[in-house]
Protein backbone atom coordinates (compact mmCIF):
# COMPACT_ATOMS: atom_id res chain seq x y z
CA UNK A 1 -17.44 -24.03 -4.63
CA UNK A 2 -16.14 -25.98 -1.71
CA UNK A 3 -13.49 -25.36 0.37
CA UNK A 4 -9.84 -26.98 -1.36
CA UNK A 5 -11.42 -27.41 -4.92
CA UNK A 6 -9.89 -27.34 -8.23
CA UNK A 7 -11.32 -24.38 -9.48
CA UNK A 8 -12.91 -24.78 -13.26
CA UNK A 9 -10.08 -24.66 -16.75
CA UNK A 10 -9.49 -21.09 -18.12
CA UNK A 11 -11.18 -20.33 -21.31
CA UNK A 12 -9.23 -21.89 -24.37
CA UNK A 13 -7.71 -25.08 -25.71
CA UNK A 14 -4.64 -24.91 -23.22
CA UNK A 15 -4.05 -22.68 -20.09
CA UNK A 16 -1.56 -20.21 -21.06
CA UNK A 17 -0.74 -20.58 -17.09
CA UNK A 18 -1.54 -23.58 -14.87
CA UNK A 19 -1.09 -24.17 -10.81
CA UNK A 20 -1.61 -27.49 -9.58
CA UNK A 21 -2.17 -28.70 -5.53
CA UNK A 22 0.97 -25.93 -4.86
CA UNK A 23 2.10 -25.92 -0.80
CA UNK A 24 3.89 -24.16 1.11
CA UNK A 25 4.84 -24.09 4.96
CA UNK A 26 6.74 -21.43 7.19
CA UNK A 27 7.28 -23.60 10.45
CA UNK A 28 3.97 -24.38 11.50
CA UNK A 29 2.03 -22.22 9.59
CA UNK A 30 0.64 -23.56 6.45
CA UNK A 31 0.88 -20.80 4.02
CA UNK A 32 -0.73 -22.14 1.02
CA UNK A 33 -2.24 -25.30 1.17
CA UNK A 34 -2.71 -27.64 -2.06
CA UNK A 35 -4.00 -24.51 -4.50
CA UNK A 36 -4.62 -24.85 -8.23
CA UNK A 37 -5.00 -22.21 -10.49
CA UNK A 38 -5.48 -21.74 -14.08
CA UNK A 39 -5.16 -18.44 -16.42
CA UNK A 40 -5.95 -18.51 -19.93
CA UNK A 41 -4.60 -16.07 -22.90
CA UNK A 42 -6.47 -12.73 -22.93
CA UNK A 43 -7.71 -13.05 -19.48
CA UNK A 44 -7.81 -10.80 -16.25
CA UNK A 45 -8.02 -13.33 -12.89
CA UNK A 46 -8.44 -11.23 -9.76
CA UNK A 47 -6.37 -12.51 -6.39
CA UNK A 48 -8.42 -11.76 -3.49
CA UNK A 49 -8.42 -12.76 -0.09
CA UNK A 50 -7.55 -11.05 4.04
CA UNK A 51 -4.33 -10.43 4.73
CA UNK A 52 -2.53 -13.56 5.38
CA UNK A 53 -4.63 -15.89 3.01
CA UNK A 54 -1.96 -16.70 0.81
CA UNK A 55 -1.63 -14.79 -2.35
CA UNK A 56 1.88 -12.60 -1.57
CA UNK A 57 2.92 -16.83 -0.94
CA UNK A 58 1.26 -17.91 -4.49
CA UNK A 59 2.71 -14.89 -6.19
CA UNK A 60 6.10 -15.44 -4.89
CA UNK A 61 6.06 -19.12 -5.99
CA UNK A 62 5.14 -18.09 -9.29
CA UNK A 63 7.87 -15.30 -9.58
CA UNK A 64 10.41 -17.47 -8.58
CA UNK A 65 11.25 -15.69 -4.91
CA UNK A 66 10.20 -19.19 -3.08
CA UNK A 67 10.11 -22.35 -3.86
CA UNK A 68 6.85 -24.83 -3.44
CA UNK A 69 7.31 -27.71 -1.00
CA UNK A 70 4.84 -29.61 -3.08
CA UNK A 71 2.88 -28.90 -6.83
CA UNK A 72 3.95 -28.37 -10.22
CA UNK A 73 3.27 -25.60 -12.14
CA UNK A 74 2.73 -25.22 -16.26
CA UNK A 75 3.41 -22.42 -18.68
CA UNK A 76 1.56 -23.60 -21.98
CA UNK A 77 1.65 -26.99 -20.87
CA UNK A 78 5.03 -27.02 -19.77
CA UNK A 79 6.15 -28.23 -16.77
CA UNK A 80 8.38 -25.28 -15.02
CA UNK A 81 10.34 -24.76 -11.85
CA UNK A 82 11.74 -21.87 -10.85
CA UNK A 83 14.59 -21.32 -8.56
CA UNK A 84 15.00 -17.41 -9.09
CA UNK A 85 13.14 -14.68 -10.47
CA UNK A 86 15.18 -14.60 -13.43
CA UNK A 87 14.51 -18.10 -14.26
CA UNK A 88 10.48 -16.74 -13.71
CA UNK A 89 11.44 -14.14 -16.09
CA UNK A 90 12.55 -15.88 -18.85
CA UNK A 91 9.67 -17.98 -18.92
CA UNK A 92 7.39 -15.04 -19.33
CA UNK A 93 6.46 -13.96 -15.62
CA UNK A 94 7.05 -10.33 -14.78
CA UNK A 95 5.43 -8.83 -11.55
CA UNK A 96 5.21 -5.10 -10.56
CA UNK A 97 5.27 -5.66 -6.66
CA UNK A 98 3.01 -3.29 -4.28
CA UNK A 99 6.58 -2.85 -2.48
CA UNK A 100 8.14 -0.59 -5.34
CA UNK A 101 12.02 -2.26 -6.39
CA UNK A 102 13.27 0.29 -8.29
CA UNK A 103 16.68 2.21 -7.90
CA UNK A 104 15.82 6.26 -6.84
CA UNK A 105 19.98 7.16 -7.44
CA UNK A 106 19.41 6.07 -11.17
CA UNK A 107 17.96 7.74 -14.05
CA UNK A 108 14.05 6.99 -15.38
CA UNK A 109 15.55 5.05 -18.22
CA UNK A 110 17.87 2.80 -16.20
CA UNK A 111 15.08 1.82 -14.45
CA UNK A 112 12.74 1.11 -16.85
CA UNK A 113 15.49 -1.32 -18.34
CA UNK A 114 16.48 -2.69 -15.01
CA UNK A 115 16.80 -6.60 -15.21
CA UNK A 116 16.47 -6.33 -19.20
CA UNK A 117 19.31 -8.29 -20.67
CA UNK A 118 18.25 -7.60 -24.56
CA UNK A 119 19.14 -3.98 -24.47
CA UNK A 120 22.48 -2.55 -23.45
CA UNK A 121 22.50 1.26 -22.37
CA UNK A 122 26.38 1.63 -23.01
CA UNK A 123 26.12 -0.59 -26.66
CA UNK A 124 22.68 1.18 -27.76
CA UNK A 125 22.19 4.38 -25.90
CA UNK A 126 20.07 5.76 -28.62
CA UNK A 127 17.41 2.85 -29.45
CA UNK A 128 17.18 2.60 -25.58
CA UNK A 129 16.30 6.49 -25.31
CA UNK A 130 13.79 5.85 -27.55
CA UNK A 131 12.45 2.98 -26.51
CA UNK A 132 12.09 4.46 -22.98
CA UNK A 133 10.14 7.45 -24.57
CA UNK A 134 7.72 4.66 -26.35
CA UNK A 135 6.94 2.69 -22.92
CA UNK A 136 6.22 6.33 -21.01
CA UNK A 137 4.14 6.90 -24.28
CA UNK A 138 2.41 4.23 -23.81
CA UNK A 139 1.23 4.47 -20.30
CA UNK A 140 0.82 8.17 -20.59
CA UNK A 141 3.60 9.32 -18.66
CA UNK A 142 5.30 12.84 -19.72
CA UNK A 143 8.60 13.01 -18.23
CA UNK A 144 12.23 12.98 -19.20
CA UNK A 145 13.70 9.97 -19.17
CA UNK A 146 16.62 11.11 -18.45
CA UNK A 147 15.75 12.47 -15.28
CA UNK A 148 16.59 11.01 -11.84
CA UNK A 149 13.90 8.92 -10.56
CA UNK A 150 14.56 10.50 -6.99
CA UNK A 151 12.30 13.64 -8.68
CA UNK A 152 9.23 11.57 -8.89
CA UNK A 153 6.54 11.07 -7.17
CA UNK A 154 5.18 7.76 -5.22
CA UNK A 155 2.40 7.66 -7.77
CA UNK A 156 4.85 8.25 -10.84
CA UNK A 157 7.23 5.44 -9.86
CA UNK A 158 4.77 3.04 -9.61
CA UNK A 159 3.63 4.00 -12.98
CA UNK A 160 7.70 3.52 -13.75
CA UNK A 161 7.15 -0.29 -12.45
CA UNK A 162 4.69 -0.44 -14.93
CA UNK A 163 5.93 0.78 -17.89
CA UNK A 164 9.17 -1.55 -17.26
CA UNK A 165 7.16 -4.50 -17.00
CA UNK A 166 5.22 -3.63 -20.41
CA UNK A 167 8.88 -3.30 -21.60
CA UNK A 168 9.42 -7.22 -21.02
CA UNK A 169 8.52 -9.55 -23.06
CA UNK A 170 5.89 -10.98 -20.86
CA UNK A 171 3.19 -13.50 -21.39
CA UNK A 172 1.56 -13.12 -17.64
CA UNK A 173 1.51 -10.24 -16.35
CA UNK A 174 1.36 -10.08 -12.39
CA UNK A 175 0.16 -6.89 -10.73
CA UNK A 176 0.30 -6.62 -7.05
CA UNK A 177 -1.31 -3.82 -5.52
CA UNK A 178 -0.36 -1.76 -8.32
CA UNK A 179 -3.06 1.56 -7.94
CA UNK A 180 -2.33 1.70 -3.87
CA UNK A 181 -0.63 5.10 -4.60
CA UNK A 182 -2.33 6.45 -7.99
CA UNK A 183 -5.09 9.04 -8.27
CA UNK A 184 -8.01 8.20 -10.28
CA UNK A 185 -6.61 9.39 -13.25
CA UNK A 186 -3.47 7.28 -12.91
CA UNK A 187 -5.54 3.77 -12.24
CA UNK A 188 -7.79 4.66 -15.08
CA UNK A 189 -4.24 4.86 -17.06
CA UNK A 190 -2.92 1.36 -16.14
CA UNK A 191 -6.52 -0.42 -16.98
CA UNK A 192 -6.25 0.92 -20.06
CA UNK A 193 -2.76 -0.20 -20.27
CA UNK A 194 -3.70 -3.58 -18.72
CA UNK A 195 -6.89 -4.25 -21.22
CA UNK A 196 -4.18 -3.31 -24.33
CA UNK A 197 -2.24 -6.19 -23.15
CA UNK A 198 -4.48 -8.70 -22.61
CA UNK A 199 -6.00 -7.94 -26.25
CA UNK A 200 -2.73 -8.49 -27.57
CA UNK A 201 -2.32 -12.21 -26.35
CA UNK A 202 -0.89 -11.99 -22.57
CA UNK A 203 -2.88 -12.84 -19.29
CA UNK A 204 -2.96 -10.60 -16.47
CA UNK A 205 -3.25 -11.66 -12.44
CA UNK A 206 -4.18 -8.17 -10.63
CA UNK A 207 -3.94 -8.81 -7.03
CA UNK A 208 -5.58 -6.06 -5.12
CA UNK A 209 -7.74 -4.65 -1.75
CA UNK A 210 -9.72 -2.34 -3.64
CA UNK A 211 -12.89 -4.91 -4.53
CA UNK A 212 -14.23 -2.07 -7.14
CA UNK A 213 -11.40 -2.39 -8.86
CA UNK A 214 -11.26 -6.16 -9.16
CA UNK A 215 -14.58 -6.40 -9.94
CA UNK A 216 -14.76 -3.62 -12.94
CA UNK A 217 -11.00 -5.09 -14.69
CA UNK A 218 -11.02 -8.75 -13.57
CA UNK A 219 -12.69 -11.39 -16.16
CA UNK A 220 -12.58 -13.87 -13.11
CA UNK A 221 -11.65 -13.31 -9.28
CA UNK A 222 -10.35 -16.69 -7.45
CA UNK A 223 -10.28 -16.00 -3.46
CA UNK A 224 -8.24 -17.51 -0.91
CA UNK A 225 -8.59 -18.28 2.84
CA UNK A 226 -6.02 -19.45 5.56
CA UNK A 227 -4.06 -20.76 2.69
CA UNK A 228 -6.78 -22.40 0.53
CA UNK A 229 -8.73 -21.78 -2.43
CA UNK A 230 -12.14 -21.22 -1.20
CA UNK A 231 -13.89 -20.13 -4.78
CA UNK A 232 -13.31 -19.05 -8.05
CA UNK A 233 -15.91 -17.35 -10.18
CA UNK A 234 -16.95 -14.69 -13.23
CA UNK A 235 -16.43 -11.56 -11.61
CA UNK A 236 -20.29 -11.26 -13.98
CA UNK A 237 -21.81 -13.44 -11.19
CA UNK A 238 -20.47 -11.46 -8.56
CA UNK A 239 -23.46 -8.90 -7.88
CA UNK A 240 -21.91 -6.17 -5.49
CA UNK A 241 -18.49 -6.40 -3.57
CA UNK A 242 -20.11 -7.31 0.13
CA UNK A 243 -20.47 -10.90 -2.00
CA UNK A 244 -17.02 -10.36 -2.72
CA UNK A 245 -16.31 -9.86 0.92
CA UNK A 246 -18.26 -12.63 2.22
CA UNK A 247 -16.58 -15.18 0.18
CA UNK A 248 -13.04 -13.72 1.65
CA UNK A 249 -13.81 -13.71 5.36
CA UNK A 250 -16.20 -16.36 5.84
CA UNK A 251 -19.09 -14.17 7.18
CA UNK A 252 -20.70 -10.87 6.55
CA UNK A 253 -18.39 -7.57 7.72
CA UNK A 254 -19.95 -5.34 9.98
CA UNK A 255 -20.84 -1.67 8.88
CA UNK A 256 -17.89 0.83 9.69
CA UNK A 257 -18.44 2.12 13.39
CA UNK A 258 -17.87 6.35 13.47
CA UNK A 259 -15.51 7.64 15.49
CA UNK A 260 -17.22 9.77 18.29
CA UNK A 261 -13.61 11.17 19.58
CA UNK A 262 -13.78 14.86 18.17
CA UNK A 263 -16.66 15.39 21.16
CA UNK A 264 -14.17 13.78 23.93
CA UNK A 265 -11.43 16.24 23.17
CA UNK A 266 -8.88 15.87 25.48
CA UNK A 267 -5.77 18.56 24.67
CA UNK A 268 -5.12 21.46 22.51
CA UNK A 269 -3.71 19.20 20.09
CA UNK A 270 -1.60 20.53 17.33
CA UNK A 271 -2.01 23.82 15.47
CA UNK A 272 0.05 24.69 12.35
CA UNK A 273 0.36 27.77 10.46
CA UNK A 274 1.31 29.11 6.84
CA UNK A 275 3.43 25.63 6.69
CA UNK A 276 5.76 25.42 3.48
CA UNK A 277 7.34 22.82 1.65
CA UNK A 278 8.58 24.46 -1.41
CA UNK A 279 7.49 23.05 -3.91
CA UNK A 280 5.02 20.94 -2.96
CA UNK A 281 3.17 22.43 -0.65
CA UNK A 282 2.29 26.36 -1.11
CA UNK A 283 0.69 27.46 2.33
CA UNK A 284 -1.16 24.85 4.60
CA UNK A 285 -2.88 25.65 8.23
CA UNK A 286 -5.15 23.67 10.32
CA UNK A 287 -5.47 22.50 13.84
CA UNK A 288 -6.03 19.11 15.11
CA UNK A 289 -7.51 18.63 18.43
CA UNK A 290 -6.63 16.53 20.87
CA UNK A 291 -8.78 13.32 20.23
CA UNK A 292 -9.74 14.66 16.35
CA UNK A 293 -9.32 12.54 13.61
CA UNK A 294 -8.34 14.78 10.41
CA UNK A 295 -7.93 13.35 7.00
CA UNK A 296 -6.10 15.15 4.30
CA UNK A 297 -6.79 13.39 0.64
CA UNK A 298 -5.98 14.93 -2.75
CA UNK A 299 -4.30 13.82 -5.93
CA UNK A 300 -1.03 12.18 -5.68
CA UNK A 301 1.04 15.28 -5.64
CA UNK A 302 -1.51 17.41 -3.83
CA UNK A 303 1.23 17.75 -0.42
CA UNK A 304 -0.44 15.61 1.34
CA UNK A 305 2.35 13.43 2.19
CA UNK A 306 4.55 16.82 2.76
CA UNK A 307 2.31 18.03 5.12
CA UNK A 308 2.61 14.93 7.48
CA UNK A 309 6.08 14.43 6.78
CA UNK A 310 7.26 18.36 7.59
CA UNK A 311 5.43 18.09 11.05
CA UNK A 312 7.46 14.65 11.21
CA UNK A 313 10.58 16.87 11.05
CA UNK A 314 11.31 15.42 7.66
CA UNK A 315 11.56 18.06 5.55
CA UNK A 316 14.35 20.59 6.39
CA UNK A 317 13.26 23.39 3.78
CA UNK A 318 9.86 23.50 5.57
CA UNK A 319 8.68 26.56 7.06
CA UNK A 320 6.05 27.97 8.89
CA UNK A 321 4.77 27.89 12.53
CA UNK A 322 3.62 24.38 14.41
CA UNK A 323 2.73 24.09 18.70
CA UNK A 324 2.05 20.91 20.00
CA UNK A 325 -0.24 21.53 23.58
CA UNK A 326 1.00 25.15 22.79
CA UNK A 327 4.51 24.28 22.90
CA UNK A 328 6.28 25.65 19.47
CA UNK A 329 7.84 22.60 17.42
CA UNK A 330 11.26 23.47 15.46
CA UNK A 331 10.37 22.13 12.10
CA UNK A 332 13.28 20.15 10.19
CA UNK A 333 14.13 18.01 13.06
CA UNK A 334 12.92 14.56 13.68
CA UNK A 335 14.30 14.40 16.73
CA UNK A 336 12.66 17.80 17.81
CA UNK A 337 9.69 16.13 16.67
CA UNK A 338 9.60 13.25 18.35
CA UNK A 339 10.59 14.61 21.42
CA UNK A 340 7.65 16.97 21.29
CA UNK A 341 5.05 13.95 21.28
CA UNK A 342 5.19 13.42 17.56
CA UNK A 343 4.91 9.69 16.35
CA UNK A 344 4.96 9.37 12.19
CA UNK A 345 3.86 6.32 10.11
CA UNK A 346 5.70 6.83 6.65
CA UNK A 347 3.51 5.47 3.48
CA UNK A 348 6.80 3.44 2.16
CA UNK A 349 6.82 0.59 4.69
CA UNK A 350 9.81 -0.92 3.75
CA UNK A 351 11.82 1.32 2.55
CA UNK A 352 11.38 4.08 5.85
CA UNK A 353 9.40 2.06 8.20
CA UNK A 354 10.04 -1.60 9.08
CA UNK A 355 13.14 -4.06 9.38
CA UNK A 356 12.46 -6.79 7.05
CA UNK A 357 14.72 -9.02 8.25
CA UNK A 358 14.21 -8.17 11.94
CA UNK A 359 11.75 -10.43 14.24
CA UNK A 360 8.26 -8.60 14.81
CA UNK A 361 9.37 -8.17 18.51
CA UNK A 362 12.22 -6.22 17.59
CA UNK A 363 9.99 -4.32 15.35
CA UNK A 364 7.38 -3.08 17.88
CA UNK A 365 10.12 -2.21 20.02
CA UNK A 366 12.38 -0.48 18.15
CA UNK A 367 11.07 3.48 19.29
CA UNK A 368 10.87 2.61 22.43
CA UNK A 369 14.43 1.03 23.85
CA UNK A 370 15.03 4.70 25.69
CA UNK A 371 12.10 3.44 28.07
CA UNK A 372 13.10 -0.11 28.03
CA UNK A 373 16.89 0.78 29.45
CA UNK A 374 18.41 1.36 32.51
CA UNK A 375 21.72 2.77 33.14
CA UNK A 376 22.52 1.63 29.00
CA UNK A 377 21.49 -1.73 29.12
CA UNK A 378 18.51 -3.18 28.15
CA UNK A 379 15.77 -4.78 30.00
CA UNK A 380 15.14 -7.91 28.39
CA UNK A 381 12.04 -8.77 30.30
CA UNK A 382 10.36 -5.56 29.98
CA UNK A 383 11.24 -5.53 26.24
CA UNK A 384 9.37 -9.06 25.77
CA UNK A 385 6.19 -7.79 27.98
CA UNK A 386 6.32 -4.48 25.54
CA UNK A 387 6.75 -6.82 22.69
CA UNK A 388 3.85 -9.38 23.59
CA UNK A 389 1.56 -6.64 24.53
CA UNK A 390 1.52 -4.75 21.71
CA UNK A 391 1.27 -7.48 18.81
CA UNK A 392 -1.74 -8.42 21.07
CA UNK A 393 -3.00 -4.84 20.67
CA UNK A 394 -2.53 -4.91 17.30
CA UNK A 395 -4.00 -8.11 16.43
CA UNK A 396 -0.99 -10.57 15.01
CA UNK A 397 -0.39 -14.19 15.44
CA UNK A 398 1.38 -14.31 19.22
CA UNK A 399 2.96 -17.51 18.03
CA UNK A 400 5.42 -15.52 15.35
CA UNK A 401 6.59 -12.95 17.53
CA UNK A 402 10.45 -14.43 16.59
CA UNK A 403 9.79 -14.61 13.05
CA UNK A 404 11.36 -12.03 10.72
CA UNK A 405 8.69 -9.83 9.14
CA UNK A 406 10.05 -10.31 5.59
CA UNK A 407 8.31 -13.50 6.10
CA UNK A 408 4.13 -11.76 6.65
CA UNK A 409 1.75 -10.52 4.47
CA UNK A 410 1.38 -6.62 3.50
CA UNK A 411 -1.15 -6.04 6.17
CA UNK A 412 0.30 -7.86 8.56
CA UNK A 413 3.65 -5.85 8.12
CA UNK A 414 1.45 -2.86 8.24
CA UNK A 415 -0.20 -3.73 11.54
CA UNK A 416 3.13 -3.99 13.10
CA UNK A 417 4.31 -0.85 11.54
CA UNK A 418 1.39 0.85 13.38
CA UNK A 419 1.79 -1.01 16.39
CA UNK A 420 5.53 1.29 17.43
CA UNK A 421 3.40 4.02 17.17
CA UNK A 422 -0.29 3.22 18.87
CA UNK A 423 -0.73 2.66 22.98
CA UNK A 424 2.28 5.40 23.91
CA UNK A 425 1.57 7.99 26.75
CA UNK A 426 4.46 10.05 25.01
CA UNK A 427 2.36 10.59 21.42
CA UNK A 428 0.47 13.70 21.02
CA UNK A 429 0.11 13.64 17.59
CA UNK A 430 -0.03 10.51 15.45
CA UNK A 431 0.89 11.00 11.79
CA UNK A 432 -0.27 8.37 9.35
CA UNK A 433 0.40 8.71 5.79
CA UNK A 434 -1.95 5.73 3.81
CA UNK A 435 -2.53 3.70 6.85
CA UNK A 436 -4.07 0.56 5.10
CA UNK A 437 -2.13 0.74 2.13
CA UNK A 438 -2.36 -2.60 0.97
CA UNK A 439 -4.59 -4.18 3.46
CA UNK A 440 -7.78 -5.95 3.36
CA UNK A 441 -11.17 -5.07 4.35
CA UNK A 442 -10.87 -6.95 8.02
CA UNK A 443 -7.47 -5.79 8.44
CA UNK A 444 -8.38 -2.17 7.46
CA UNK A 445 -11.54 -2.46 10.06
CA UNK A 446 -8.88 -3.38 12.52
CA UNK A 447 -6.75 -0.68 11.99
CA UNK A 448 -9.32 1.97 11.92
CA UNK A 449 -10.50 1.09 15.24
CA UNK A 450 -6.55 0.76 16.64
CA UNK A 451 -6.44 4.48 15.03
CA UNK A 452 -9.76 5.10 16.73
CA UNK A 453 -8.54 4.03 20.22
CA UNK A 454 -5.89 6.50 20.03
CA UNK A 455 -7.96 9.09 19.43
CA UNK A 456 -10.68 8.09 22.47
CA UNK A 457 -7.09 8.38 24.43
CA UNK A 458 -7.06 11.76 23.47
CA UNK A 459 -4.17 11.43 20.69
CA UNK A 460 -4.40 14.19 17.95
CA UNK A 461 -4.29 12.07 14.66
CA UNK A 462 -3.70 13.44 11.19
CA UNK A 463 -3.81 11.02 8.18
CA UNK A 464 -3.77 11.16 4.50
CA UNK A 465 -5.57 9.10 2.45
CA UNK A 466 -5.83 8.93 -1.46
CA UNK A 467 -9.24 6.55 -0.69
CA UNK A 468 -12.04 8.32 -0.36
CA UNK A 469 -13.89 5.56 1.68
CA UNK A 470 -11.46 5.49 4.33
CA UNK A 471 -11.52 8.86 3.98
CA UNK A 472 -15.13 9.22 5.24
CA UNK A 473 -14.84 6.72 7.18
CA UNK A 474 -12.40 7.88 9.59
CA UNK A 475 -12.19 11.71 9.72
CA UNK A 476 -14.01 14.13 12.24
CA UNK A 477 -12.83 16.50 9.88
CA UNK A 478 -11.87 15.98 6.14
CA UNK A 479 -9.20 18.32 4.33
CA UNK A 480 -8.85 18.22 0.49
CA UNK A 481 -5.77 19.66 -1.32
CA UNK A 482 -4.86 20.77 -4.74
CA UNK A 483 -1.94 22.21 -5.96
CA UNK A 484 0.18 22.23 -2.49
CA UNK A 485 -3.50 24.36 -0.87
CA UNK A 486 -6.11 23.44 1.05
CA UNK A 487 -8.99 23.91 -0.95
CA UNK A 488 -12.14 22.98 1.83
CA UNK A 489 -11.90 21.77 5.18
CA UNK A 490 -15.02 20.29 6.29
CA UNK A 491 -17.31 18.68 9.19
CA UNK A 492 -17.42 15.34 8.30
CA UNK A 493 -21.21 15.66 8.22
CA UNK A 494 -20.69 19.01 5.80
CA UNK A 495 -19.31 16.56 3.07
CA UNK A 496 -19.45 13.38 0.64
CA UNK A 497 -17.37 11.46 -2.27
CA UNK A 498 -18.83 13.95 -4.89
CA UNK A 499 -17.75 17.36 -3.20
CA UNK A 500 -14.61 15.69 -1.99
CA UNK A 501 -13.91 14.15 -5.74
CA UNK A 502 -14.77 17.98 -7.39
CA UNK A 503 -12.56 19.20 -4.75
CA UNK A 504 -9.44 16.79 -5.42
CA UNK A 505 -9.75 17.64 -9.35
CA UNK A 506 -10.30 21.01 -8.94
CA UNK A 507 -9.10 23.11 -11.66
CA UNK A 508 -7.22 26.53 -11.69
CA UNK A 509 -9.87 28.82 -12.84
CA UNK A 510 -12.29 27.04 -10.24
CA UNK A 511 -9.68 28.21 -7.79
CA UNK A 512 -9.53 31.55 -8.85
CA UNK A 513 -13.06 31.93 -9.11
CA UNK A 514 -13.89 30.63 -5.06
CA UNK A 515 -10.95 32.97 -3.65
């Protein structure tokens, strides 16, 4: 298919949903340019493309959080403009967005009716207990709903987003980056919840990284580049995702490069003992060199994230014993931490990491205005030199250093996330917690090797992953949990997907039985 065309009518009499030469512009940056899409009833589409191609643009059209500069756009033949999401909404449109949107201070059940007008919790608290208990039913979800979101996990509030958009009366359902956070078991639970919906009637757009995934749900992928619709095609005539890849990027991606830094080891790095987070994690020790790459990967709920976050000084019942270059850390301090030489990427980019409405300058900057002051005020020259050299570093447009990052794609946002934490002399050890959650393959390459240079520099780096690819990948040294325990810690070279996937599920007796 060639570059700009109209890609082929869904299957069926009439689209259910139809996009027609759709643009969009940000100053000078063409964000989607003249892109037509069609969905039919009872039909997956996969959304691919790098970070940056357009689809968070197309998807926000569609929901009704921007407005086209040029296009039209049909629900069953309908011409529809939106000028909200609610106006989306009550055409049919519902999205569960890779950025979660739901309220932690409120109940499970207040979330899952969030935004739903046709059922009033103070006029019909009983039908809306139990139709809360139905929707967690029907994703497979045991918990109270009654109980305070705040208790969950990552993984189970995304499955929360889900269940309230099965709630809606929906007739396309728009999923973007919904399995970034779920174990295997989880994304296995929303396909089948996805397929259920589909054979009902509705029409699903999944919009996702993970190529295997798009490939083994989608009926039909459609692929965008530098704002354009470059191909659409049966995800049956796709034979293997490096076709897939090829189509996004315009040119074959280059094999993963391994990381050689565990043999240039330049510090004693970190070492932590009989660590605690009651109750996620149980007992956790392991010591990461300077230069070493370690990645942690379990289930969601394994401690992974506890681990990274308790050396980050984020969790104050944590106990246990952590040096940094043999100095002793005080855990439950972030300032301690950071202090120490400890520099944390949090997986929740905007809720803990970035300021959305900020410029990107100010955002690589923020850590580091200590350094960019003198006697209280700040150095405005050596802020924009800081500022221009690290979004070079980290590979983003130059030319949008004043724009406000609410305004870039996921990966973009993530690069610049990464970039207050990469090329410091003060970081000893770099915690990353999913560092290419919800980034393509390019930009993941491109982070990997960012995360790589740090290590070369002689940065300890410990990272959790719930991808086993990047898992092996990355790591010198790979570190499976279960249960809050490590249960192996391997040579990269000692291990594979299999042991590591036996590992991740492993169950109690197994445990028992290899003590």
């Amino acid at each position: 298919m060639t570059e700009n065309a109209t890609p082929p009518p869904a299957a069926g009499p009439r689209p259910l949903l139809s996009v027609r030469h759709v643009s969009k512009t940000y100053g000078a940056v063409r964000a989607l340019d003249d892109a037509s899409v069609e969905l039919g009833s009872g039909e997956i589409l996969g959304l691919c493309g790098h970070n940056g191609a357009g689809k968070s643009t197309l998807v926000k059209i569609l929901t009704g959080q921007v407005r086209p500069d040029a296009g039209e756009i049909f629900m069953q033949g309908e011409s529809v403009e939106f000028r909200n999401p609610l106006e989306a909404q009550a055409k049919g449109l519902a999205i569960v967005d890779q950025e979660l949107a739901l309220a932690p201070d409120l109940s499970v059940e207040e979330n899952l009716f969030l935004g739903n007008f046709d059922l009033s919790l103070l006029r019909r608290p009983r039908a809306a207990r139990r139709r809360a208990r139905d929707l967690l039913a029907r994703i497979g979800l045991s918990v109270d709903p009654r109980r305070p979101l705040a208790d969950l996990s990552i993984g189970e509030r995304q499955l929360i987003e889900i269940a309230r958009l099965v709630g809606r009366d929906a007739r396309v359902l728009i999923l973007d980056e919904p399995t970034a956070t779920l174990s295997e078991n989880e994304i296995a639970r929303v396909f089948a919840v996805v397929r259920e919906l589909v054979r009902e009637g509705r029409a699903t757009i999944f919009v996702s990284h993970r190529l295997d995934e798009v490939l083994d749900l989608c009926d039909r992928v459609t692929v965008l580049r530098d704002g354009r619709i470059v191909a659409s095609r049966s995800t049956a005539d796709i034979a293997h995702r490096q076709e897939l890849i090829k189509m996004m990027i315009g040119k074959e991606l280059p094999p993963p490069q391994r990381s050689e830094a565990a043999s240039v080891a330049a510090g004693a790095g970190a070492a932590i003992t009989d660590l605690t987070v009651p109750p996620a994690v149980a007992s956790f020790s392991q010591d990461v060199k300077g230069g070493q790459i370690v990645g942690l990967t379990g289930q969601v709920g394994s401690g992974t994230s506890q681990v990274l976050r308790a050396l980050a000084g984020l969790e104050p019942d944590a106990r246990g014993e952590f040096t940094l270059d043999g100095k002793t850390v005080r855990l439950g301090s972030p300032a301690t931490a950071l202090r120490a030489g400890v520099a944390f990427a949090s997986n929740d980019r905007k809720g803990e990491g970035l300021f959305l409405e900020q410029t990107v300058e100010d955002n690589l900057v923020a850590t580091r205005l200590t350094s960019l002051s003198r006697a209280g005020f700040i150095r405005g020259r050596a802020l924009r030199e800081t500022a221009r050299r690290l979004i070079d570093f980290v590979k983003v447009d130059r030319e949008r250093i004043g724009d406000t990052v609410e305004h870039f794609s996921g990966g973009n946002q993530q690069k610049i996330f990464l970039g207050r934490c990469l090329d410091r002399r003060d970081v000893k050890l770099l915690l990353l917690d999913e560092p290419t959650r919800g980034v393509d393959v390019a930009g993941r390459a491109e982070i990997h090797q960012l995360i790589r240079q740090a290590a070369l520099a002689g940065v300890a780096v410990l990272f959790a992953s719930t991808e086993l690819d990047e898992i092996l990948d990355l790591s010198d040294q790979v570190v499976t949990m279960f249960g809050g325990e490590i249960v192996a810690s391997l040579a990269r070279a000692e291990t594979n997907a299999e042991l590591i996937s036996a590992d991740m599920t492993m169950s109690h007796e197994r445990k028992e039985a290899t003590r």
